[in-house]
Protein backbone atom coordinates (compact mmCIF):
# COMPACT_ATOMS: atom_id res chain seq x y z
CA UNK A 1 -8.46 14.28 -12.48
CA UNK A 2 -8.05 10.58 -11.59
CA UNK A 3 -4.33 9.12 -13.40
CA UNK A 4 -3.72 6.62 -15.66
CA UNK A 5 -2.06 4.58 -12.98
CA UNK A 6 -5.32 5.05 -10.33
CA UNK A 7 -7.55 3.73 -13.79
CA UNK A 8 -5.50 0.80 -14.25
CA UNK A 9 -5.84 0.07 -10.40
CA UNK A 10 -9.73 0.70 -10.30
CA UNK A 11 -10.33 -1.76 -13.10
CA UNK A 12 -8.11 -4.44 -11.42
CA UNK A 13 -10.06 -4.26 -7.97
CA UNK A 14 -12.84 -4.14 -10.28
CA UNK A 15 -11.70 -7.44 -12.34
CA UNK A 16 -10.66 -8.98 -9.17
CA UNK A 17 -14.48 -8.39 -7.29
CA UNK A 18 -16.45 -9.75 -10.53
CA UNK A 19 -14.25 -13.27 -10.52
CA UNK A 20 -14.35 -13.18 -6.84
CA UNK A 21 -18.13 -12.95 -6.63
CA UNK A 22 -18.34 -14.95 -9.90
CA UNK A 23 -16.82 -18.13 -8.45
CA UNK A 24 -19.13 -17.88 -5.09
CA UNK A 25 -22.34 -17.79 -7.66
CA UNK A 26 -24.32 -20.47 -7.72
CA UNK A 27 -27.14 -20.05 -10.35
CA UNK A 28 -30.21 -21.25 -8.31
CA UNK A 29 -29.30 -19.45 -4.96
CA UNK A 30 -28.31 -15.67 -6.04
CA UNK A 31 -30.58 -13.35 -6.84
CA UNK A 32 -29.87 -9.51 -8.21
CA UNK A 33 -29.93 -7.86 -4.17
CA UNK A 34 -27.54 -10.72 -3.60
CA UNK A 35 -25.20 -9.93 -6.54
CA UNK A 36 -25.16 -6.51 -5.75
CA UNK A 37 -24.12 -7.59 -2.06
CA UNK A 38 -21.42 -9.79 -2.80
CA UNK A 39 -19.81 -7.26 -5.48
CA UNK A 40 -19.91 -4.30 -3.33
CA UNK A 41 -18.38 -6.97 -0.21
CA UNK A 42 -15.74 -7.70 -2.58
CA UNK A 43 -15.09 -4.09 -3.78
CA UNK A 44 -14.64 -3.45 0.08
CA UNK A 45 -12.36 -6.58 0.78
CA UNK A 46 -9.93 -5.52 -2.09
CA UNK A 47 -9.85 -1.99 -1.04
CA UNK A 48 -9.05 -2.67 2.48
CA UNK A 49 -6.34 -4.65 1.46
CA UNK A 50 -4.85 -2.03 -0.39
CA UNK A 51 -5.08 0.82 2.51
CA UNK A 52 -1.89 0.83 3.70
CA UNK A 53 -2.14 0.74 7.97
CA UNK A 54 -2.45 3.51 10.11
């Protein structure tokens, strides 16, 4: 069962991804594949950050 605290950080990376890829959008050069792309690139980026080293 995933805590309240783990929620709370999912829908940050989540909030953080959207504006990320929202403020690279440019309406007449994206398409959905592209979207899709860029959201799961910023997904990655903020859950990289987040992994502590090894």
């Amino acid at each position: 069962m995933i805590s309240d605290e783990l929620r709370r950080l999912r829908a940050a990376l989540v909030m953080i991804a959207s504006q990320k890829l929202e403020n690279e959008l440019s309406d007449d050069e994206w398409d959905g594949a592209d979207i899709d792309a860029g959201y799961n690139g910023c997904v990655r980026e903020a859950r990289e950050a987040l992994t502590p080293p090894d």
